[in-house]
C-alpha atoms as a PDB file:
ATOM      1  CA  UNK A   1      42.627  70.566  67.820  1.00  0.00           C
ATOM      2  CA  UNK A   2      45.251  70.424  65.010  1.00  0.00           C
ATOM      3  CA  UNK A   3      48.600  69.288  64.771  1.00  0.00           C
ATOM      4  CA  UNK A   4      50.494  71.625  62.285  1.00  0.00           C
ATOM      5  CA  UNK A   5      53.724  70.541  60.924  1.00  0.00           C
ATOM      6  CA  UNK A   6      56.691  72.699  59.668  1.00  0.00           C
ATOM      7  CA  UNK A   7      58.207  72.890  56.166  1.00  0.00           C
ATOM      8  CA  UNK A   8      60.417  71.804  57.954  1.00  0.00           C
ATOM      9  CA  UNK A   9      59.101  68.645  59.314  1.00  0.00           C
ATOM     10  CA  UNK A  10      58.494  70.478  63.267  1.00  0.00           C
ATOM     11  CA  UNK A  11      55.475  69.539  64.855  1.00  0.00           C
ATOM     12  CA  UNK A  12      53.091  71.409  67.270  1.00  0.00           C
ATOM     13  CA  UNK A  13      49.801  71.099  68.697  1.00  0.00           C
ATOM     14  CA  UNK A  14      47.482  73.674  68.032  1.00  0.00           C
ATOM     15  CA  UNK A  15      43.657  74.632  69.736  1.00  0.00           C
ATOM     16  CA  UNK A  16      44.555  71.317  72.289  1.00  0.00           C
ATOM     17  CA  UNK A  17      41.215  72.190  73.804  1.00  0.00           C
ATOM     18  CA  UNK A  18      39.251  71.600  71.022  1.00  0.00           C
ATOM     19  CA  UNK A  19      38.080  67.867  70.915  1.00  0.00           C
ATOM     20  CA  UNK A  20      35.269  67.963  69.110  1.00  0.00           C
ATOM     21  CA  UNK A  21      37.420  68.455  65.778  1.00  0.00           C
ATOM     22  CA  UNK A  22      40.730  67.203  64.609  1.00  0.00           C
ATOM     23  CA  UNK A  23      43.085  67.788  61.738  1.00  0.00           C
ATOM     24  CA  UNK A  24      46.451  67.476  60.183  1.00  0.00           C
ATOM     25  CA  UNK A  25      47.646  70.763  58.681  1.00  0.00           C
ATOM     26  CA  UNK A  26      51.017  70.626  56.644  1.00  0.00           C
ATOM     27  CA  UNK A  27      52.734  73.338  55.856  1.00  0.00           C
ATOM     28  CA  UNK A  28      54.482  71.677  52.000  1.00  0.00           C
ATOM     29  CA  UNK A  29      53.853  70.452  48.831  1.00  0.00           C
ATOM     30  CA  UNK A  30      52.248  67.338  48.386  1.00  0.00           C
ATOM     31  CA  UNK A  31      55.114  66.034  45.631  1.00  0.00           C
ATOM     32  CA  UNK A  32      57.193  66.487  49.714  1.00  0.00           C
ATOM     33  CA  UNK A  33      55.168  64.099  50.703  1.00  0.00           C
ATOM     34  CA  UNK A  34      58.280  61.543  50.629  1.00  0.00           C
ATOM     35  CA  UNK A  35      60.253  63.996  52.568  1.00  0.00           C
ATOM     36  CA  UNK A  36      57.550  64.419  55.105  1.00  0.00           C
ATOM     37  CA  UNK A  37      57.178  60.577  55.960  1.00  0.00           C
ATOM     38  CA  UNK A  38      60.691  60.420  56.890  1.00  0.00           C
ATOM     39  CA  UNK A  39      60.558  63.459  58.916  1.00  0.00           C
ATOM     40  CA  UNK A  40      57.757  62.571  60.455  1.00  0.00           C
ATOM     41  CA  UNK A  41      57.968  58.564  61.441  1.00  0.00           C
ATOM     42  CA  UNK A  42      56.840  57.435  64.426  1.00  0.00           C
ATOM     43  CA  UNK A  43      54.452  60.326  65.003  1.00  0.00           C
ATOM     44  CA  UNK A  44      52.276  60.114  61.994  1.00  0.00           C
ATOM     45  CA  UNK A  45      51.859  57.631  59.308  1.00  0.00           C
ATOM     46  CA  UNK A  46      50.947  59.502  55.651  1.00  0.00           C
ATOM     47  CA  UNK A  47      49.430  56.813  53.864  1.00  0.00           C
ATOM     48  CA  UNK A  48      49.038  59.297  50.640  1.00  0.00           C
ATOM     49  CA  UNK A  49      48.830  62.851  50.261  1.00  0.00           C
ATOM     50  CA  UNK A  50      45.296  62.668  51.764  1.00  0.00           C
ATOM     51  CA  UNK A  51      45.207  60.125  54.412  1.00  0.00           C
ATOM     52  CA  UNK A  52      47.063  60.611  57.613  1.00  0.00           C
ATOM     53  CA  UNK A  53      47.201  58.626  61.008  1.00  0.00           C
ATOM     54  CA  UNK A  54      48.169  60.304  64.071  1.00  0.00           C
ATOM     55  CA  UNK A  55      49.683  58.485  66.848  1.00  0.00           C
ATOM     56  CA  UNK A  56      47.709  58.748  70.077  1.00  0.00           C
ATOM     57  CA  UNK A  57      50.524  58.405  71.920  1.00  0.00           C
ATOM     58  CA  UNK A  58      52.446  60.504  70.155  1.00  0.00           C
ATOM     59  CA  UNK A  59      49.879  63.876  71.150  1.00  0.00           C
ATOM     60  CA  UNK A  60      49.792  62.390  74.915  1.00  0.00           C
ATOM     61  CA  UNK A  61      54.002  63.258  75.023  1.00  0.00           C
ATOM     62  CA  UNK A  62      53.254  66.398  73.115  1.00  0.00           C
ATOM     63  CA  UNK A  63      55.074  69.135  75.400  1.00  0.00           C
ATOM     64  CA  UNK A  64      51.687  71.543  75.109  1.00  0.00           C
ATOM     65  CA  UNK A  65      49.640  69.146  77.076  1.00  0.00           C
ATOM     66  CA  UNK A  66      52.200  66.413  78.531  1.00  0.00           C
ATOM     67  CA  UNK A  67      52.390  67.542  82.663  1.00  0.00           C
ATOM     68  CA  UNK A  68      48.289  68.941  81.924  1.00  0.00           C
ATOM     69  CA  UNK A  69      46.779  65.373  83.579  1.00  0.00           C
ATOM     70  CA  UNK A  70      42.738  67.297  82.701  1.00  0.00           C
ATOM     71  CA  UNK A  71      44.012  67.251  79.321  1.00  0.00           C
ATOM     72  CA  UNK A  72      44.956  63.508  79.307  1.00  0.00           C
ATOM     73  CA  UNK A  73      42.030  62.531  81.103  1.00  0.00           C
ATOM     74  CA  UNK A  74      39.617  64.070  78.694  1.00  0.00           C
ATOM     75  CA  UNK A  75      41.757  63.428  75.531  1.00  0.00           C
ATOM     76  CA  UNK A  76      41.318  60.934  72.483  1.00  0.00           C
ATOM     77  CA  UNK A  77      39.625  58.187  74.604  1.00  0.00           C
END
């Protein structure tokens, strides 16, 4: 699974099935990556402009796989 995120700063989660790989994909500019942090606090924490943490709780209330409970059950644990 990926999460993508917008220009924009917009988040989705993409291949959700797909736990045997994981990635951030951002759509910008890594001189954005200011812009990005801002837009994107409390979801994911860009340490630099190659080092990302992703929120586990943040994909659990992702709307893609929020009301799926086989997804939660077989997700990040």
């Amino acid at each position: 699974m990926f999460v993508k995120v917008t220009a924009e700063g917009g988040l989705s989660l993409e291949e959700r099935d797909n736990f045997r790989a994981f990635k951030l994909v951002v759509a910008g500019r890594r001189q954005d990556i200011e812009r990005f942090r801002h837009a994107l606090e409390g979801a994911i924490e860009l340490a630099d402009s190659d080092t990302a943490w992703v929120f586990e709780d943040m994909l659990r209330r992702r709307p893609e796989v929020a009301a799926h409970s086989d997804w939660q059950q077989r997700s990040v644990r």
